[in-house]
Protein backbone atom coordinates (compact mmCIF):
# COMPACT_ATOMS: atom_id res chain seq x y z
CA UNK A 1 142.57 104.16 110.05
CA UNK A 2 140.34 101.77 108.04
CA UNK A 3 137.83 103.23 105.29
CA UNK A 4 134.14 102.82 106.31
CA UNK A 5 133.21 101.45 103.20
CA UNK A 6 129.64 101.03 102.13
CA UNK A 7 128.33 97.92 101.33
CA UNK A 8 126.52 98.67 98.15
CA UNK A 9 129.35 100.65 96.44
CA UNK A 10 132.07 98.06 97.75
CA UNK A 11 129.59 95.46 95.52
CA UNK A 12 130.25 96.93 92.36
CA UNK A 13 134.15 97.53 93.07
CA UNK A 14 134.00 93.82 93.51
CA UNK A 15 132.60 92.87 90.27
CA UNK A 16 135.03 95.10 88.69
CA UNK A 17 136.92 92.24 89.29
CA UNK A 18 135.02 89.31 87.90
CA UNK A 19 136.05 88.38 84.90
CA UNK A 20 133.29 86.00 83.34
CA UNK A 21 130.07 87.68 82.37
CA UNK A 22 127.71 85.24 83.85
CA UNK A 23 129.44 85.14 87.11
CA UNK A 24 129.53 88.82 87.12
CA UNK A 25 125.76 88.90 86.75
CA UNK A 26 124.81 85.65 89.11
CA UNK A 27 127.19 87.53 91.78
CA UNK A 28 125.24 91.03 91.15
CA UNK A 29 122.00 89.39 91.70
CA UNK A 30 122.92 87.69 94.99
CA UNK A 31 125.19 90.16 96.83
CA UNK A 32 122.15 92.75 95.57
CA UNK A 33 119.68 90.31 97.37
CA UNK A 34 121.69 90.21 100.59
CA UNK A 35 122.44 93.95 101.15
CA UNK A 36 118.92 94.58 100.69
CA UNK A 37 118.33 91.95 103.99
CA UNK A 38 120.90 93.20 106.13
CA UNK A 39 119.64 96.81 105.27
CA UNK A 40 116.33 95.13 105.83
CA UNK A 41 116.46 92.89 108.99
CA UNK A 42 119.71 94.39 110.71
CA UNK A 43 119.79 98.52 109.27
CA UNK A 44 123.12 97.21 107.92
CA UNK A 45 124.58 99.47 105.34
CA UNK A 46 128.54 99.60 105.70
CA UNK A 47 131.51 97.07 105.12
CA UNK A 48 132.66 96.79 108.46
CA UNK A 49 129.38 97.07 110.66
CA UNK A 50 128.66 93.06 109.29
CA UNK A 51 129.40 90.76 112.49
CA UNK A 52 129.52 86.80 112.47
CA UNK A 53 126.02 87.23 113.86
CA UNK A 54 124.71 88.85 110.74
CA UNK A 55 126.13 85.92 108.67
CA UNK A 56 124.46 82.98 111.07
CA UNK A 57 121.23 84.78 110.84
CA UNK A 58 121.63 85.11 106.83
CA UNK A 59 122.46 81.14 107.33
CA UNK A 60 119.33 80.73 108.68
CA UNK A 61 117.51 82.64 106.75
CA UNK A 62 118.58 80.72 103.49
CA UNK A 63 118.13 77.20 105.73
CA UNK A 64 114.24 78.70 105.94
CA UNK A 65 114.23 79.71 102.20
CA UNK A 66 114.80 75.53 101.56
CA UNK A 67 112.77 74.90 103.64
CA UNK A 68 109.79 76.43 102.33
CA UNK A 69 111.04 75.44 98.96
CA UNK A 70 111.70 78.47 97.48
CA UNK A 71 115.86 77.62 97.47
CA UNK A 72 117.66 74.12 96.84
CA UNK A 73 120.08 73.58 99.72
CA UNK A 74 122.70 73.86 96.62
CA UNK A 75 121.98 77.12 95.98
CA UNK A 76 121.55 78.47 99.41
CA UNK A 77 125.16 77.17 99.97
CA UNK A 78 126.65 78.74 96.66
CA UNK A 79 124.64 82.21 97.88
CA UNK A 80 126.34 81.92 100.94
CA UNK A 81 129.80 81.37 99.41
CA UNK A 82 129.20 84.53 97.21
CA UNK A 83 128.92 86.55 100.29
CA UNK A 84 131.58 85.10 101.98
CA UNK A 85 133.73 85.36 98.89
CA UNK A 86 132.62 89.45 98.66
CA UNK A 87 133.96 89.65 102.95
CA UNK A 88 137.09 87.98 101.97
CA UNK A 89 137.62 90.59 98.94
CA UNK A 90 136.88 93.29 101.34
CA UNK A 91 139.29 91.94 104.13
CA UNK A 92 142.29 92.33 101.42
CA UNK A 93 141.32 95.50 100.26
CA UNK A 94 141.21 96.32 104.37
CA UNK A 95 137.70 97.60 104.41
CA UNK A 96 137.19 94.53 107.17
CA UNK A 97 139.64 93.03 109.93
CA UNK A 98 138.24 89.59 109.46
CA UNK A 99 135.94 87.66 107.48
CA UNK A 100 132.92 86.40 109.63
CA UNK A 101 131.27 84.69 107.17
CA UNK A 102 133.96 81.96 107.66
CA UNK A 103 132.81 82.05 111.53
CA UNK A 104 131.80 77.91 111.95
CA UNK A 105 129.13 79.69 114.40
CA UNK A 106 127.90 80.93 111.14
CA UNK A 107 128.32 78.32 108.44
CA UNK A 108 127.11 75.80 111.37
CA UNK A 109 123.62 77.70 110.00
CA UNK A 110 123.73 76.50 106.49
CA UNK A 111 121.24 73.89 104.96
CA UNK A 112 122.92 70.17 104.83
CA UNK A 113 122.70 69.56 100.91
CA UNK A 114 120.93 66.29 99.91
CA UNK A 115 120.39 66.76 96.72
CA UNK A 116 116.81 67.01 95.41
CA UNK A 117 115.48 64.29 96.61
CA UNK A 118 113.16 66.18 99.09
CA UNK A 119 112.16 68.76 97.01
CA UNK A 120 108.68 69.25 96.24
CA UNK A 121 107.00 69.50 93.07
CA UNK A 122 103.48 69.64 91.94
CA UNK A 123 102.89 66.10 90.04
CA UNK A 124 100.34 66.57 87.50
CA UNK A 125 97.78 65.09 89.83
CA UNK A 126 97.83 67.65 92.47
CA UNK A 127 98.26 70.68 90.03
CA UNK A 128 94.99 69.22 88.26
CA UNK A 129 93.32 68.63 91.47
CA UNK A 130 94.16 72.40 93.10
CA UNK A 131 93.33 73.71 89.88
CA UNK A 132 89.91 71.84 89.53
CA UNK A 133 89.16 73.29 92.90
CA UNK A 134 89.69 76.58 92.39
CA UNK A 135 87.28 76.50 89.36
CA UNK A 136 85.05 74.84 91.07
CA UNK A 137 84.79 77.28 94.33
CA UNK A 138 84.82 80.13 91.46
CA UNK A 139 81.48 79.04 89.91
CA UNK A 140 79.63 78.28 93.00
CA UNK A 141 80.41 82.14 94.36
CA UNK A 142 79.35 83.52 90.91
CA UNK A 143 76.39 81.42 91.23
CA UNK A 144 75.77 81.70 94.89
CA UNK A 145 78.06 83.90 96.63
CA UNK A 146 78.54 87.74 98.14
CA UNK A 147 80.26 90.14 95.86
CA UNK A 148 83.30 89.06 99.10
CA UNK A 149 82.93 85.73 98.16
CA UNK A 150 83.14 86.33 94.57
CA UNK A 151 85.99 87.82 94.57
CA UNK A 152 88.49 86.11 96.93
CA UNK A 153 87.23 83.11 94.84
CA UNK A 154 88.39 84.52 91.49
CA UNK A 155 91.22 85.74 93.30
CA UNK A 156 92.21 82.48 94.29
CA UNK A 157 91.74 80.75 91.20
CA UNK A 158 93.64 83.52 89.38
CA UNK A 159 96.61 83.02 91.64
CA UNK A 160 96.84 79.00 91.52
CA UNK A 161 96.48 79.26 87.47
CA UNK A 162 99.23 81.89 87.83
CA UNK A 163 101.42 79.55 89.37
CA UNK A 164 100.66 76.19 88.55
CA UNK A 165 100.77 77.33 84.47
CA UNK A 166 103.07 80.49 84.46
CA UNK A 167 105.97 79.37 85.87
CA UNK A 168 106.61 82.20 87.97
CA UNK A 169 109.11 82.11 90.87
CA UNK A 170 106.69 83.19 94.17
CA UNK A 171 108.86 86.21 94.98
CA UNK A 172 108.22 87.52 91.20
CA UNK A 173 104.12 87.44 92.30
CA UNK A 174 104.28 88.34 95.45
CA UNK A 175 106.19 91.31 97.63
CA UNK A 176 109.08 90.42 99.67
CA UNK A 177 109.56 91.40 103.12
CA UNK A 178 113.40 91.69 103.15
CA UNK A 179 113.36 93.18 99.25
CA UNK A 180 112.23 96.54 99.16
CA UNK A 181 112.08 95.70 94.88
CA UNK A 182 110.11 93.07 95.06
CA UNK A 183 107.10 94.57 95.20
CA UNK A 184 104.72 92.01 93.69
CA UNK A 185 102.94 91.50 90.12
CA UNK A 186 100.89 94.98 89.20
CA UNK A 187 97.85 94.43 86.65
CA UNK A 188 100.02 97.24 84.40
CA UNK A 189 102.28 93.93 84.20
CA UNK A 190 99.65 91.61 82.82
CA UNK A 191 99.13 91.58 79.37
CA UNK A 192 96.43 89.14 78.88
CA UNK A 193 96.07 89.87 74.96
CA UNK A 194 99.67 88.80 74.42
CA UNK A 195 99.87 85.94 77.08
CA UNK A 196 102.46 87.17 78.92
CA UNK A 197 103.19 88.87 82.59
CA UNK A 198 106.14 91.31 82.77
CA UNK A 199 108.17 90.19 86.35
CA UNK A 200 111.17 91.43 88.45
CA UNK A 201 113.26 87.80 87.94
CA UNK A 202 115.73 86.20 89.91
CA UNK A 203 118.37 87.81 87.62
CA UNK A 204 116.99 91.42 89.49
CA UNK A 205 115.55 92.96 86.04
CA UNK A 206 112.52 92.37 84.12
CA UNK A 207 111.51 89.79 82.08
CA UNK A 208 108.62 88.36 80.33
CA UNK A 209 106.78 84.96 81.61
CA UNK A 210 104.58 83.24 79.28
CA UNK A 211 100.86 83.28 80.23
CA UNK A 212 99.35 80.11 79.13
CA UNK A 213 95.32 80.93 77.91
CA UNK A 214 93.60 79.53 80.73
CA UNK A 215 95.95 81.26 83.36
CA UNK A 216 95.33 84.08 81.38
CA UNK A 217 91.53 83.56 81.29
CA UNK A 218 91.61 83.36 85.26
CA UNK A 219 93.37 86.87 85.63
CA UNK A 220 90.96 88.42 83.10
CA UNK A 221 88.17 87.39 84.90
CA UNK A 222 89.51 88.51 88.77
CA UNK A 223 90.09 91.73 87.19
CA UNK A 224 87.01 92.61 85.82
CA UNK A 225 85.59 91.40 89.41
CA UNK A 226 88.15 93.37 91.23
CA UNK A 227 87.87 95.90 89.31
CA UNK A 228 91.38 97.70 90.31
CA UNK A 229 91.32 101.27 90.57
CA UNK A 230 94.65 102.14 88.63
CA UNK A 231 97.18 99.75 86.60
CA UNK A 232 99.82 100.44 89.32
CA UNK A 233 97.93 98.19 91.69
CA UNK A 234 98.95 94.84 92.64
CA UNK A 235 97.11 91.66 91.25
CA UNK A 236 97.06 90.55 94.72
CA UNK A 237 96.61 93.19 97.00
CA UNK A 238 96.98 92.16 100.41
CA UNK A 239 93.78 91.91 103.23
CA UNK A 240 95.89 92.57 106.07
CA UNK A 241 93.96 95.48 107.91
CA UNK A 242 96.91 96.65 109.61
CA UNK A 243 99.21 97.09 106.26
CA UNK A 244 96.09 98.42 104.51
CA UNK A 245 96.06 101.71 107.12
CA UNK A 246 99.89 101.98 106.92
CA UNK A 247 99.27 102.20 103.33
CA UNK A 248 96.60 105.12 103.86
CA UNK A 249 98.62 106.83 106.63
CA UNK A 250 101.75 106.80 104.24
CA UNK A 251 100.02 107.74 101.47
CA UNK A 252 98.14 110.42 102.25
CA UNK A 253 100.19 111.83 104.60
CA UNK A 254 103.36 112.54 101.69
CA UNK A 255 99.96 114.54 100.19
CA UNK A 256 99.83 116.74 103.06
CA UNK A 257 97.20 115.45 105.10
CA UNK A 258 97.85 115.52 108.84
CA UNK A 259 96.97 112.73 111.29
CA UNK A 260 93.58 114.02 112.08
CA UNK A 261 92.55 114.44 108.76
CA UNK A 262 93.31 110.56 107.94
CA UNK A 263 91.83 109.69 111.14
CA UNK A 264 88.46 111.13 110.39
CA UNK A 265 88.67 110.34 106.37
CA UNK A 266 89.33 106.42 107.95
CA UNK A 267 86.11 106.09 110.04
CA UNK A 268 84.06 107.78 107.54
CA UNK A 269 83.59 103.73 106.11
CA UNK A 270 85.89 100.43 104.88
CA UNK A 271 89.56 100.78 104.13
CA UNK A 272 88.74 99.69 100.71
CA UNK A 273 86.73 102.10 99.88
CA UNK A 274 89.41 104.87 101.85
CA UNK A 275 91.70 102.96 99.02
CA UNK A 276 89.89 103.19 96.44
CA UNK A 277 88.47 106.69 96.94
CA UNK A 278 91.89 108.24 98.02
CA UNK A 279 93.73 106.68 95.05
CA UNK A 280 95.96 104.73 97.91
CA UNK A 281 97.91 101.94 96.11
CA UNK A 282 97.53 98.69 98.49
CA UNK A 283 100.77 96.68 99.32
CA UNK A 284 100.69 93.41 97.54
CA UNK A 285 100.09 89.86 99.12
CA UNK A 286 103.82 88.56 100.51
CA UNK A 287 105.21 85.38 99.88
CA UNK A 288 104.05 84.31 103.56
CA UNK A 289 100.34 85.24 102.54
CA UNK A 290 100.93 83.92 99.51
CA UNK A 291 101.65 80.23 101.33
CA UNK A 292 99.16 80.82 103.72
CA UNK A 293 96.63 81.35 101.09
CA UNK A 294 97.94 77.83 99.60
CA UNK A 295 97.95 76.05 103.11
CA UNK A 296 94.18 77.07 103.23
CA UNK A 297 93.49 76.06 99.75
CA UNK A 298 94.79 72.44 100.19
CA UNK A 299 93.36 72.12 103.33
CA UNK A 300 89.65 72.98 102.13
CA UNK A 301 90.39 70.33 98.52
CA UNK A 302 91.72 67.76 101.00
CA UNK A 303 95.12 67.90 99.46
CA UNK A 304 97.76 66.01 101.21
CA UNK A 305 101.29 66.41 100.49
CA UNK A 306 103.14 64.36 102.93
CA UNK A 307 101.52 66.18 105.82
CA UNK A 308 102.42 69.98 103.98
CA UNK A 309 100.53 71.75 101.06
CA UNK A 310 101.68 72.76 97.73
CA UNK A 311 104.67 75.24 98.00
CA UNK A 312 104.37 78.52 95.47
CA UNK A 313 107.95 77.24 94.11
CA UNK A 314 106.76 73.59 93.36
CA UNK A 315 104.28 74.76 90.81
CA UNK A 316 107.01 75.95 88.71
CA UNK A 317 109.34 72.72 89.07
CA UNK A 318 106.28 70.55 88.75
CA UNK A 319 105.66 72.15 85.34
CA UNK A 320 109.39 72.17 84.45
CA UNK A 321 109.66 68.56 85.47
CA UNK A 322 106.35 67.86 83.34
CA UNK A 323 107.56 69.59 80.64
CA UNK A 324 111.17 67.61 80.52
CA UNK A 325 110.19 63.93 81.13
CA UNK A 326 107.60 64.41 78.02
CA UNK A 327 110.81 65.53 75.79
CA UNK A 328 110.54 69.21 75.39
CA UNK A 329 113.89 70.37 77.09
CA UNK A 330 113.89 73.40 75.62
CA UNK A 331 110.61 74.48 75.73
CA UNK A 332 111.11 73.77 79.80
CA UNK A 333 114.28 76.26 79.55
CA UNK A 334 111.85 78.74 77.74
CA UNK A 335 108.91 78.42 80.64
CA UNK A 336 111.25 78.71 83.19
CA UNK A 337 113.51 81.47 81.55
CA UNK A 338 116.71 79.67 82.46
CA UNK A 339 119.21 81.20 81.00
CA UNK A 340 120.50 78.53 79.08
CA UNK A 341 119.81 74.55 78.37
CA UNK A 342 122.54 73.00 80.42
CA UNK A 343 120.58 74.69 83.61
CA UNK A 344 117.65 73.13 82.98
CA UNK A 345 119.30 69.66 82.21
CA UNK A 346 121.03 70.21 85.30
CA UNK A 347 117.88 70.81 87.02
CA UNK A 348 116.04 67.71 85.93
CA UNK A 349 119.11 65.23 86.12
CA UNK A 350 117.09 62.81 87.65
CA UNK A 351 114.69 62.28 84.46
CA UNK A 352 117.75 62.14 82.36
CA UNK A 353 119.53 59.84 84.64
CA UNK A 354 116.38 57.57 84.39
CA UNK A 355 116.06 57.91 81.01
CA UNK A 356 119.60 56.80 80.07
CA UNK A 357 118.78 54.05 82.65
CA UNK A 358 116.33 52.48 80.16
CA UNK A 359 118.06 52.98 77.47
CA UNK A 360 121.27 50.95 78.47
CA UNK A 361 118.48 48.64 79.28
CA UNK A 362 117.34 48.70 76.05
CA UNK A 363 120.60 48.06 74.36
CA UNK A 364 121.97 45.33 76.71
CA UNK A 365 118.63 43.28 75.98
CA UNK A 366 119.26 43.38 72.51
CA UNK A 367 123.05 42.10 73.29
């Protein structure tokens, strides 16, 4: 009789097994990533419970990832061939009959990989332009506006300088649906004094983003308007009135109130004052609000991207690429907290393909 193996544990058996400590660790944070979605999306938690069905949705939920451009079509595939790598490994150890990730009905899902040449990025321009915006709405609501106004305002400034200048990854911001650890950016993870915001990074532990002065300036500012009732709240809580109440019920209710009692305490006035009254720790903004928020932003500055908007993840390969084609390789690799310098050449290729380009230019004219 086959052991029902669970999938977490049968992870870390696994990467007993790799030998290389980078793969070891790149492996960790992706098989991590994809129990938490099938625990997530399908209440998948054991070896042999994953079906070929699982896998084509995964597929296609990596194909969406590119397509919002939060994932190259590269990476998706490599993700992808971890996992099906991890099946295969349990098949021998007979934890699984058969290995669905190979299914064609799932791999038929995958992204086609065409390199990066439709991969957004913020070119100087449009960064400048979103970010001139921004300020601009900001000082009309101080001068003009409702305490509302002011404050989605400096919210929304604060969260374009956050990503235009910060080079965060969105889903180190903002909470992620299918990661119950990615629970967004808290203020007690902004440290404006030193410039730098403590995040949960795509390596699944915490590092430290730089904070350049005027992103820093923006959050300093939304948080004295917001005024946040406890550090553990999230710099961008979200306004979704349904969440909000979950929040409340949730809350309160592990404190012993019953229904009733959170009924009445709710229409006594505004879940944000319930919130902030109650001590009730909002959920933070997701990565979809977070591109909503973007889609409206561009929309109202009459930014045109091809017919999209600026993607959270093309802020931080527009400053990357920035960065790179005006010679400072490593300080790119440093902003973007790639692990080491041959990723971030490897990201930017193209500039260093065009830059060799002239230079063999260059020599043959002098031949």
């Amino acid at each position: 009789m086959r052991e029902e193996a669970a999938i977490e544990s049968t992870i870390e058996r696994y990467l007993d097994g790799v030998e290389a400590g980078n793969s070891r660790k790149n492996y960790r944070s992706v098989l991590t990533e994809w129990a938490a979605w099938l625990r997530e999306e399908a209440g998948v938690t054991a070896v042999d419970a994953v079906t070929v069905m699982h896998c084509r949705r995964y597929a296609r939920h990596l194909k969406r990832l590119v397509r919002e451009g939060d994932l190259r079509a590269s990476t998706a595939n490599t993700y992808y061939a971890y996992v099906r790598a991890f099946l295969g490994f349990c098949v021998a150890d007979e934890l699984a009959g058969t290995n669905p990730a190979k299914s064609a009905r799932a791999t038929d899902e995958l992204p086609e990989d065409h390199g990066d040449r439709d991969r957004q990025f913020w070119r100087r321009k449009q960064r400048d332009a979103i970010l001139s915006y921004v300020d601009r709405r900001a000082k009309e609501a101080r001068a003009n506006g409702s305490d509302r106004e002011i404050r989605r305002a400096f919210r929304n400034r604060a969260l374009v300088s956050l990503l235009a200048l910060s080079g965060v990854r969105g889903g180190e911001a903002f909470a992620a649906a299918a990661d119950e650890r990615r629970t967004g950016l808290r203020w007690s993870d902004v440290d404006v004094d030193a410039n730098a915001v403590r995040v949960f990074g795509k390596s699944r532990e915490y590092e430290y983003a730089q904070l350049p002065g005027r992103a820093s300036a923006a959050l300093l500012d939304y948080r004295e308007r917001c005024e946040p009732a406890d550090p553990s709240w999230p710099v961008f809580p979200t306004a979704h009135g349904p969440s909000l109440r979950r929040a409340v019920e949730t809350q309160l209710g592990e404190r012993g109130w019953t229904d009733e009692e959170i009924d009445d305490r709710c229409s006594e006035g505004p879940l944000s004052a319930v919130l902030r009254e109650e001590r009730v720790t909002p959920p933070s903004l997701t990565t979809n609000g977070a591109r909503s928020v973007m889609k409206r932003l561009c929309a109202d500055a009459g930014i045109d991207v091809r017919g999209e908007y600026l993607k959270p993840h093309g802020a931080r390969r527009g400053l990357g690429h920035e960065l790179y084609a005006n010679g400072h390789a490593e300080l790119a690799q440093s902003a973007l907290r790639h692990a080491s310098i041959e990723t971030t050449h490897e990201s930017y290729s193209d500039i260093r393909a065009a830059e060799t380009a002239r230079e063999v230019d260059r020599v043959l004219q002098r031949d």
